[in-house]
PDB file of N, CA and C in Angstrom:
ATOM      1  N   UNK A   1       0.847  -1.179   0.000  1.00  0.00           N
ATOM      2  CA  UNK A   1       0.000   0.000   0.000  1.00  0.00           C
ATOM      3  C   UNK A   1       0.887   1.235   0.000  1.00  0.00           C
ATOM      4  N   UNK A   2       0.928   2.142  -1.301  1.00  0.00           N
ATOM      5  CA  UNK A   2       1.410   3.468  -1.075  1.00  0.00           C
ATOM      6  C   UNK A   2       0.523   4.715  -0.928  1.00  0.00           C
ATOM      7  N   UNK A   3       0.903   5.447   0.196  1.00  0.00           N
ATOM      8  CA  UNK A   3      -0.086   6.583   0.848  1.00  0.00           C
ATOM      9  C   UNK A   3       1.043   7.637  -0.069  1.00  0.00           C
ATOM     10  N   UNK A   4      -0.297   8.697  -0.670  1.00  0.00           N
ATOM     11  CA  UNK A   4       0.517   9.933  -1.644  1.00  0.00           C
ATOM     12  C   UNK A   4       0.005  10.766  -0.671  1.00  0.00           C
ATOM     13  N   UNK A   5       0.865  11.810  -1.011  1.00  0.00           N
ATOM     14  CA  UNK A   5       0.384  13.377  -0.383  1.00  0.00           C
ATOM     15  C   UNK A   5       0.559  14.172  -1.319  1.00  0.00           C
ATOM     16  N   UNK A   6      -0.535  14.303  -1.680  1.00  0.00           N
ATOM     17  CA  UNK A   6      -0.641  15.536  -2.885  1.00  0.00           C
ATOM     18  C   UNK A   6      -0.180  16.986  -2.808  1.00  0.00           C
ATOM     19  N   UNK A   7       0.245  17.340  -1.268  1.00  0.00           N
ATOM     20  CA  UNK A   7       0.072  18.741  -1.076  1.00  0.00           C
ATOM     21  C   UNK A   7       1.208  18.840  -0.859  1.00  0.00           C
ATOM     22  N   UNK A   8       1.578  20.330  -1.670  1.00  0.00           N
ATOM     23  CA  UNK A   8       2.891  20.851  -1.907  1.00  0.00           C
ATOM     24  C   UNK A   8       3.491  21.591  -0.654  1.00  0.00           C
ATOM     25  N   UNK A   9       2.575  21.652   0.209  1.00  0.00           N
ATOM     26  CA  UNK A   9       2.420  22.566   1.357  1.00  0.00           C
ATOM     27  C   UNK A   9       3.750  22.180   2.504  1.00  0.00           C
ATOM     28  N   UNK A  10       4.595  22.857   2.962  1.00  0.00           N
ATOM     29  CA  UNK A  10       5.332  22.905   3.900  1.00  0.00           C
ATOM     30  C   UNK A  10       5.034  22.524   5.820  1.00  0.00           C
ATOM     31  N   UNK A  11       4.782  21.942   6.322  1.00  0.00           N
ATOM     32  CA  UNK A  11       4.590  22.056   7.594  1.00  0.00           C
ATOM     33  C   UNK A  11       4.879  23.386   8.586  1.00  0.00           C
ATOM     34  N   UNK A  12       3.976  23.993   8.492  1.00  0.00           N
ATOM     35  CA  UNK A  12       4.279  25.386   9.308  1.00  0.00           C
ATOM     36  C   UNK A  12       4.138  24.886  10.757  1.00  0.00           C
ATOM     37  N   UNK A  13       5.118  25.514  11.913  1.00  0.00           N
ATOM     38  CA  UNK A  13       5.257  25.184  13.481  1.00  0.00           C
ATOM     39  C   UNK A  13       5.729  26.567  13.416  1.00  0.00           C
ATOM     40  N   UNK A  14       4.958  26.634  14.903  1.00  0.00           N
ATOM     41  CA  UNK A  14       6.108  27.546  15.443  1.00  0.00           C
ATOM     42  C   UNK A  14       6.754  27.345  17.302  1.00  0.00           C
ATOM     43  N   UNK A  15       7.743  27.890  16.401  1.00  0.00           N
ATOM     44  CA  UNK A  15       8.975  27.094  17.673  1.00  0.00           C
ATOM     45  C   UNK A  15       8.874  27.882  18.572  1.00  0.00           C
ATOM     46  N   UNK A  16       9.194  27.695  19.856  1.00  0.00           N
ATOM     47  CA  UNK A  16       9.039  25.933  20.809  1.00  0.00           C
ATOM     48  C   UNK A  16       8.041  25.688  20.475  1.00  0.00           C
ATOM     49  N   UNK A  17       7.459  24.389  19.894  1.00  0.00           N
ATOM     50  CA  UNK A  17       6.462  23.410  20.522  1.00  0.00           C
ATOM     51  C   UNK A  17       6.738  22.515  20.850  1.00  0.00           C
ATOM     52  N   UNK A  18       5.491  22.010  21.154  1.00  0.00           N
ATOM     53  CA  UNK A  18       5.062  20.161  21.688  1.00  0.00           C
ATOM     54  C   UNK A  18       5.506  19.568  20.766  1.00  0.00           C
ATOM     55  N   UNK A  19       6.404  18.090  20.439  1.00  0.00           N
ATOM     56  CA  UNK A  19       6.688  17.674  18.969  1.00  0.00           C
ATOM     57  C   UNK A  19       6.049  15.924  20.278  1.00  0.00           C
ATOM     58  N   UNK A  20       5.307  15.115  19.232  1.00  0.00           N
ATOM     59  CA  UNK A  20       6.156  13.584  19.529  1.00  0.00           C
ATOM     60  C   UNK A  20       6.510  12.659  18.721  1.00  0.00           C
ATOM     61  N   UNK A  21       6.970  11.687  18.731  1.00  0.00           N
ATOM     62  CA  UNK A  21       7.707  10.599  18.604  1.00  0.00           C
ATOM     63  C   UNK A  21       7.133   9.057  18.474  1.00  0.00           C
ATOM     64  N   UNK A  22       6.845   8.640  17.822  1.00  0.00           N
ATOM     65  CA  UNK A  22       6.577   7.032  18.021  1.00  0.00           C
ATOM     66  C   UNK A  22       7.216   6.116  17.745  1.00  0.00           C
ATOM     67  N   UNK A  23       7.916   5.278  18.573  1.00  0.00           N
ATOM     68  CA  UNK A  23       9.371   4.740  18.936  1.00  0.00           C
ATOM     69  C   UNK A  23       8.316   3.211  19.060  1.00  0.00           C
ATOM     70  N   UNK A  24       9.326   2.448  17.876  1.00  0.00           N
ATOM     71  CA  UNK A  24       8.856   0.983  17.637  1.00  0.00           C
ATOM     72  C   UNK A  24      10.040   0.070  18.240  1.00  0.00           C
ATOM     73  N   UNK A  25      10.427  -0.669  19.580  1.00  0.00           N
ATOM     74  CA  UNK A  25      11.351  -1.330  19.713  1.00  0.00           C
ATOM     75  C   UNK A  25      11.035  -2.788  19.950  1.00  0.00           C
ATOM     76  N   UNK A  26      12.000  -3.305  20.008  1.00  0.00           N
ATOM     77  CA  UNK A  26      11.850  -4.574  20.716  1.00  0.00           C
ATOM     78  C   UNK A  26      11.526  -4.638  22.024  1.00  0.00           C
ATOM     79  N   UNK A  27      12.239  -4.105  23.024  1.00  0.00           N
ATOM     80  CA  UNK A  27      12.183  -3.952  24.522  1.00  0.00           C
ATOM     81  C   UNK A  27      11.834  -2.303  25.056  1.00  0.00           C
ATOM     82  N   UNK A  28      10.748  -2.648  26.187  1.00  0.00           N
ATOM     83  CA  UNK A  28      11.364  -0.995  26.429  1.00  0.00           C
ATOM     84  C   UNK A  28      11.784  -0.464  27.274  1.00  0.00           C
ATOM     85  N   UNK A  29      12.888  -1.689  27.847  1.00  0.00           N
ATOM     86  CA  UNK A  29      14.339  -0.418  28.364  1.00  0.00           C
ATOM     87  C   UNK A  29      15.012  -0.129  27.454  1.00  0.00           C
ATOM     88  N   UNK A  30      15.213  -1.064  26.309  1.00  0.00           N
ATOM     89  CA  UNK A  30      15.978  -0.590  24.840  1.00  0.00           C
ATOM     90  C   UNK A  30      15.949   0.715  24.359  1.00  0.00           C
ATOM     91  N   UNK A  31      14.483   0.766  24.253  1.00  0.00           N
ATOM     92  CA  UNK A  31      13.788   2.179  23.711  1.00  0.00           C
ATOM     93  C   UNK A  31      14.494   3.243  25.280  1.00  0.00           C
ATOM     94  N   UNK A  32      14.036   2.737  26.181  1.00  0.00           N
ATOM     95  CA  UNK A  32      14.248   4.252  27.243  1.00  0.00           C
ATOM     96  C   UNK A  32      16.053   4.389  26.754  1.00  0.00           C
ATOM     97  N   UNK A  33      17.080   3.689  26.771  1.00  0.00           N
ATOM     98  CA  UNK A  33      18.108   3.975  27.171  1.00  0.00           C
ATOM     99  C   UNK A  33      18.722   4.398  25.231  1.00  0.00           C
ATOM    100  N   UNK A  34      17.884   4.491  24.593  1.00  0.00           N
ATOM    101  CA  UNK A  34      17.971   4.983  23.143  1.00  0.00           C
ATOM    102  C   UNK A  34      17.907   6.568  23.163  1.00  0.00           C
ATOM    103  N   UNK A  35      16.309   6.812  23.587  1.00  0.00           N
ATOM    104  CA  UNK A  35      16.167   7.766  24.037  1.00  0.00           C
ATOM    105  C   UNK A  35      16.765   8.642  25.134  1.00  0.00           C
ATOM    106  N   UNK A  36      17.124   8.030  26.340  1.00  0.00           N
ATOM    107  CA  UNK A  36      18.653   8.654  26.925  1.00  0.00           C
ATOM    108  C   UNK A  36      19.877   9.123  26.045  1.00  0.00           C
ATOM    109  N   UNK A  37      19.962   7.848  25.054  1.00  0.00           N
ATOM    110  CA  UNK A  37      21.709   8.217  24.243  1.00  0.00           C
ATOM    111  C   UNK A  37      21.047   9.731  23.343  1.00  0.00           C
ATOM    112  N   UNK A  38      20.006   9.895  23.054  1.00  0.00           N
ATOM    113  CA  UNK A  38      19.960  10.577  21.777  1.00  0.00           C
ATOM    114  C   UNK A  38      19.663  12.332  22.535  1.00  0.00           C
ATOM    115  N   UNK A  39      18.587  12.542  23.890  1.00  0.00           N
ATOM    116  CA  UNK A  39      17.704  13.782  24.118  1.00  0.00           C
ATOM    117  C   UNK A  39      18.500  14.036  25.262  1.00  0.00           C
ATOM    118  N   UNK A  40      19.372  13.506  25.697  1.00  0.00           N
ATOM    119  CA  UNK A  40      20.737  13.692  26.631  1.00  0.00           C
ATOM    120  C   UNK A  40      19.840  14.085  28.034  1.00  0.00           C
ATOM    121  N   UNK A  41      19.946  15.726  27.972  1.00  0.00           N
ATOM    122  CA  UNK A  41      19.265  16.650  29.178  1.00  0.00           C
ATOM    123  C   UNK A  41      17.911  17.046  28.973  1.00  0.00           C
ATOM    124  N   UNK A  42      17.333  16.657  27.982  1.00  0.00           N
ATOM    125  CA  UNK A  42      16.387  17.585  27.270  1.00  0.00           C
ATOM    126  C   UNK A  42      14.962  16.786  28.354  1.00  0.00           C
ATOM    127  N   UNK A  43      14.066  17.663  28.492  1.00  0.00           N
ATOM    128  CA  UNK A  43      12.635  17.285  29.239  1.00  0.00           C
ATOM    129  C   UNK A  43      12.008  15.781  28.411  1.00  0.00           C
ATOM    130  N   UNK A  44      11.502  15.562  29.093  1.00  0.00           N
ATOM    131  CA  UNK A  44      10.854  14.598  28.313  1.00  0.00           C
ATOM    132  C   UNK A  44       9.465  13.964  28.968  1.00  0.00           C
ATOM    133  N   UNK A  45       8.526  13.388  28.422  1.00  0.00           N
ATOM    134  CA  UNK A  45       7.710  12.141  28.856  1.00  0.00           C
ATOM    135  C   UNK A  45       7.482  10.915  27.794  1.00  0.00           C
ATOM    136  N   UNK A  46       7.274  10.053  28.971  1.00  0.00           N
ATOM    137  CA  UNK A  46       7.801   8.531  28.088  1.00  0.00           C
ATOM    138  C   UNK A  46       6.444   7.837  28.541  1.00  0.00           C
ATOM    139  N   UNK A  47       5.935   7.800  27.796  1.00  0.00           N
ATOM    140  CA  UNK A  47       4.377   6.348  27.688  1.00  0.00           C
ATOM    141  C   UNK A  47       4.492   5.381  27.109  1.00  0.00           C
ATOM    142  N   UNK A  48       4.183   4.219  27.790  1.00  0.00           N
ATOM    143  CA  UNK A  48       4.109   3.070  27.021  1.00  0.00           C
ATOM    144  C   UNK A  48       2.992   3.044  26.054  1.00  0.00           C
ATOM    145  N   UNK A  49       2.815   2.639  24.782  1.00  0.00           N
ATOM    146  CA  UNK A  49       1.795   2.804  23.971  1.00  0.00           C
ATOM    147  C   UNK A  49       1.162   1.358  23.818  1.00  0.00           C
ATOM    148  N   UNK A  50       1.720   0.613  23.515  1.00  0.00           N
ATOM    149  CA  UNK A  50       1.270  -0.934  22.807  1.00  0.00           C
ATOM    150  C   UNK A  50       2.277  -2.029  22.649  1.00  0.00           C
ATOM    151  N   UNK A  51       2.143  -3.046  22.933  1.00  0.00           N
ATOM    152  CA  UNK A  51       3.073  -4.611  22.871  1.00  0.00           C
ATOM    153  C   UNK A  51       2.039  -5.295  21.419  1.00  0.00           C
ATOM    154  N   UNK A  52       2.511  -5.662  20.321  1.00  0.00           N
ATOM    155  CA  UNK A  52       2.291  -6.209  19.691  1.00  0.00           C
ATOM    156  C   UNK A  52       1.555  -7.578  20.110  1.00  0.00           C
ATOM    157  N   UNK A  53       0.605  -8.248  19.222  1.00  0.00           N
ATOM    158  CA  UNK A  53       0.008  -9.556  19.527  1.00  0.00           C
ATOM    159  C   UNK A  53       1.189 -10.413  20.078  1.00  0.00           C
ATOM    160  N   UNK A  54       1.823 -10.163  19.020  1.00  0.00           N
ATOM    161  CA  UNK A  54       3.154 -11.576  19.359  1.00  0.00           C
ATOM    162  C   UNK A  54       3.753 -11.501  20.624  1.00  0.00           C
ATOM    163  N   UNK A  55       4.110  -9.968  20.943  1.00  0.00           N
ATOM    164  CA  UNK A  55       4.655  -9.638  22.136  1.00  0.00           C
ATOM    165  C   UNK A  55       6.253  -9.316  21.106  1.00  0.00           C
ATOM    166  N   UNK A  56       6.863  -8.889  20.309  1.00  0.00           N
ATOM    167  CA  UNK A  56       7.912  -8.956  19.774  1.00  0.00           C
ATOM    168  C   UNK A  56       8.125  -7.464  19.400  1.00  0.00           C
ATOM    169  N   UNK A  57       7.439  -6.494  19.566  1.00  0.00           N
ATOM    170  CA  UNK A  57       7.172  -5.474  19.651  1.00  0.00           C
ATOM    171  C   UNK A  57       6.609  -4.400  20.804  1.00  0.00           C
ATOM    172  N   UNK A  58       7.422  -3.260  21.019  1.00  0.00           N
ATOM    173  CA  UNK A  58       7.210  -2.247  21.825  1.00  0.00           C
ATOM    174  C   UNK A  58       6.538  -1.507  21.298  1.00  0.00           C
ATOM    175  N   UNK A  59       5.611  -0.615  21.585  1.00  0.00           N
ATOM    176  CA  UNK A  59       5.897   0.982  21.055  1.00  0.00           C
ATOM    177  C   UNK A  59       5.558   2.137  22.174  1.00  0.00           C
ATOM    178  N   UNK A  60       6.282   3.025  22.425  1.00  0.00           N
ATOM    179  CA  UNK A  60       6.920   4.156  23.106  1.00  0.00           C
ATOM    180  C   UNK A  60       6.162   5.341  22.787  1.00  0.00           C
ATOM    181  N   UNK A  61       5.491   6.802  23.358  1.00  0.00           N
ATOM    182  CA  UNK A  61       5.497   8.111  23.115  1.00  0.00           C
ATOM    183  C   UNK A  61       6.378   8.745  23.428  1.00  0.00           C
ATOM    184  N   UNK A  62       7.172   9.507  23.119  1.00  0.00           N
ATOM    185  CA  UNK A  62       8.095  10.561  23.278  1.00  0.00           C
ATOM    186  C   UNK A  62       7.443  11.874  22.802  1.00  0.00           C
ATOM    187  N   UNK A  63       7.490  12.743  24.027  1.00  0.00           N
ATOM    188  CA  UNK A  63       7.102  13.876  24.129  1.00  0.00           C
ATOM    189  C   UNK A  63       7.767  14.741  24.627  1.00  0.00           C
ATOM    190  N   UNK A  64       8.310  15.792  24.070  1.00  0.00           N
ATOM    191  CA  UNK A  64       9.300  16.903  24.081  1.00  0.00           C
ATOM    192  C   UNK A  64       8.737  18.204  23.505  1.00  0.00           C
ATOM    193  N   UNK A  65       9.800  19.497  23.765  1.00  0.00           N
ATOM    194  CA  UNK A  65       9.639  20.165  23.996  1.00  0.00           C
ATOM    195  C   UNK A  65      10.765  20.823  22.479  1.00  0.00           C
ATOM    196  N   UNK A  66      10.450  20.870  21.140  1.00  0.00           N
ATOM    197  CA  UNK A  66      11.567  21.251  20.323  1.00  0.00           C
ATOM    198  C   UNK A  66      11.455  22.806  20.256  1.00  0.00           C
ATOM    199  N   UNK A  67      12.956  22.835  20.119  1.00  0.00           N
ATOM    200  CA  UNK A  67      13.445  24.641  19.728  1.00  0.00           C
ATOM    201  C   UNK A  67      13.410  24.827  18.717  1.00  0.00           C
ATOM    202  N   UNK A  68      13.621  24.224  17.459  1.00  0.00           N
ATOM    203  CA  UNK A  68      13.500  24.286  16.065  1.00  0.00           C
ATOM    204  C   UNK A  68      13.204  23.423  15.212  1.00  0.00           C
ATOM    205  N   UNK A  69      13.337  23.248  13.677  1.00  0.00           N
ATOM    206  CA  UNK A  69      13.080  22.297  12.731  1.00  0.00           C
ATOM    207  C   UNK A  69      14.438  21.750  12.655  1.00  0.00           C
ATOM    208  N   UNK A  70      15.152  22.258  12.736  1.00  0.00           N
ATOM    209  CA  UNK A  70      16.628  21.334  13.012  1.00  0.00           C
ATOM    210  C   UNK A  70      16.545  20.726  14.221  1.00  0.00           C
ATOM    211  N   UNK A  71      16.492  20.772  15.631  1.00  0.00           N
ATOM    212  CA  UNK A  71      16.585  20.095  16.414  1.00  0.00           C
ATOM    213  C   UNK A  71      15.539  18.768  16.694  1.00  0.00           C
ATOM    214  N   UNK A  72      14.233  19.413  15.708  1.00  0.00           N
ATOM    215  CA  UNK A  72      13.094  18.382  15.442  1.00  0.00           C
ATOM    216  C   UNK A  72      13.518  17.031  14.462  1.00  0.00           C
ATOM    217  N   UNK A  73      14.322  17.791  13.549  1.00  0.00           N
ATOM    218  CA  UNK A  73      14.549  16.726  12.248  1.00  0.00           C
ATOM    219  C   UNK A  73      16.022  15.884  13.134  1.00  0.00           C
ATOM    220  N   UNK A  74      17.129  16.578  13.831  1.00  0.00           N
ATOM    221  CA  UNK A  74      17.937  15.834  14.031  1.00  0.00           C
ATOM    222  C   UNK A  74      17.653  14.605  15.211  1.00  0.00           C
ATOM    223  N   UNK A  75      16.856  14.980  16.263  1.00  0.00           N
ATOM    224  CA  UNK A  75      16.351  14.068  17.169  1.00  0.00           C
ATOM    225  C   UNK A  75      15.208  12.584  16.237  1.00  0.00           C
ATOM    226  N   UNK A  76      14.857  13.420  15.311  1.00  0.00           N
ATOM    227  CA  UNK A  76      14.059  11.934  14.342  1.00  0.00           C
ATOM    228  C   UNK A  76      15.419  11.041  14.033  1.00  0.00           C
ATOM    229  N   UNK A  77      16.085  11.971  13.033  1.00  0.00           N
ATOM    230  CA  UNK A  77      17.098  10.703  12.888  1.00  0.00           C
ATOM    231  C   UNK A  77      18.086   9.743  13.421  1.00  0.00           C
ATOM    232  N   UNK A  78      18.345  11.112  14.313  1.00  0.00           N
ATOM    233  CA  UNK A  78      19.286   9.988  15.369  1.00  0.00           C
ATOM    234  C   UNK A  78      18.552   8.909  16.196  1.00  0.00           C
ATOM    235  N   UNK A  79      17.249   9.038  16.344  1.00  0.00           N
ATOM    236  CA  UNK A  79      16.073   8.103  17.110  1.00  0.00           C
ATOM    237  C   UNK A  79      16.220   6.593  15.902  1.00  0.00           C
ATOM    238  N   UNK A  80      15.882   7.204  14.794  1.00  0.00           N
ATOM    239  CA  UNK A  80      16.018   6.019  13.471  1.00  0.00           C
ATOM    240  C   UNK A  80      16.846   5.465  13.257  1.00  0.00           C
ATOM    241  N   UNK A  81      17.770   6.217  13.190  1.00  0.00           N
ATOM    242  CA  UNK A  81      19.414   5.544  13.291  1.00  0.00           C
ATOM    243  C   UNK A  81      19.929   4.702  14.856  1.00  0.00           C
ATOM    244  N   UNK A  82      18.982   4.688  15.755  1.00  0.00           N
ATOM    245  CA  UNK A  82      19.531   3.951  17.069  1.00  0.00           C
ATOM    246  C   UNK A  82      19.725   2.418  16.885  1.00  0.00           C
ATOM    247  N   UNK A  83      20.533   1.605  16.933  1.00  0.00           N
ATOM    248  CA  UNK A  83      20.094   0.235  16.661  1.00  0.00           C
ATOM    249  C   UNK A  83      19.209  -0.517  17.856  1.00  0.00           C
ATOM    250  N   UNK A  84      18.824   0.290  18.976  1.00  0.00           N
ATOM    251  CA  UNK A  84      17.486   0.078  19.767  1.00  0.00           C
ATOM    252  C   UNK A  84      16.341   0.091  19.180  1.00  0.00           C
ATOM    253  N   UNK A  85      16.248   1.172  18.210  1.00  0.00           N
ATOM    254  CA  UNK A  85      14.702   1.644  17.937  1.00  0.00           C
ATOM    255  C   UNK A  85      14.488   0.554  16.399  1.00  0.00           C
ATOM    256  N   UNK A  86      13.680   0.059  15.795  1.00  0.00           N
ATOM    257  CA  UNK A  86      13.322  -0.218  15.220  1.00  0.00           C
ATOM    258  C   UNK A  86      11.954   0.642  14.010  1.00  0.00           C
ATOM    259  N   UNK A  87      11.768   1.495  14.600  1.00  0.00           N
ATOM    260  CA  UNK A  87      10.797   2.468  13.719  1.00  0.00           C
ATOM    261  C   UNK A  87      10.538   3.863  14.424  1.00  0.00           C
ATOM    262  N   UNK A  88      10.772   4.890  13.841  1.00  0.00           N
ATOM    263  CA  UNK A  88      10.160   5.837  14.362  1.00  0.00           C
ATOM    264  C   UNK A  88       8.830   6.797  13.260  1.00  0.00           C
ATOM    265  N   UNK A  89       7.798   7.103  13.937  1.00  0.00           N
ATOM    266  CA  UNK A  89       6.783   7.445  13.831  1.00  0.00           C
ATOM    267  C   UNK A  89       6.457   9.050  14.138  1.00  0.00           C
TER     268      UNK A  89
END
């Protein structure tokens, strides 16, 4: 299944806001201590969201507090790039 987005439109924010996160792991101390390596000092809240049927799956809310579209976009990737996290959302 491919989802299009037709709209040329930019995501307007304005900074600081509320940003979150949906963090797919295996475990979730994996996920917490991912999220430690990546938001260092930064505020945070952490909810458990859902365990997959199988149980082979986590998923995490991360809720923060971003200063910009750079600090928004770099905390996605380094979250994606964790070899803890398995998906971010």
């Amino acid at each position: 299944m491919e989802i299009l987005n037709d709209s040329l439109q930019k995501l307007e924010l304005s900074y600081p806001c509320s940003w979150s996160y949906k963090l797919i792991g295996y475990e979730k101390e994996a996920i917490q201590k991912a999220i430690h390596d990546v938001v260092l000092a930064m505020e945070y809240d952490l909810v458990h969201s859902h365990v997959s049927k199988s149980g082979k799956y986590v998923s995490m809310n991360l809720d923060l507090v971003i200063a910009n579209e750079e600090e928004r976009n770099f905390i996605y990737e380094a979250l994606k790039a964790h070899q803890n996290i398995k998906m971010v959302l």
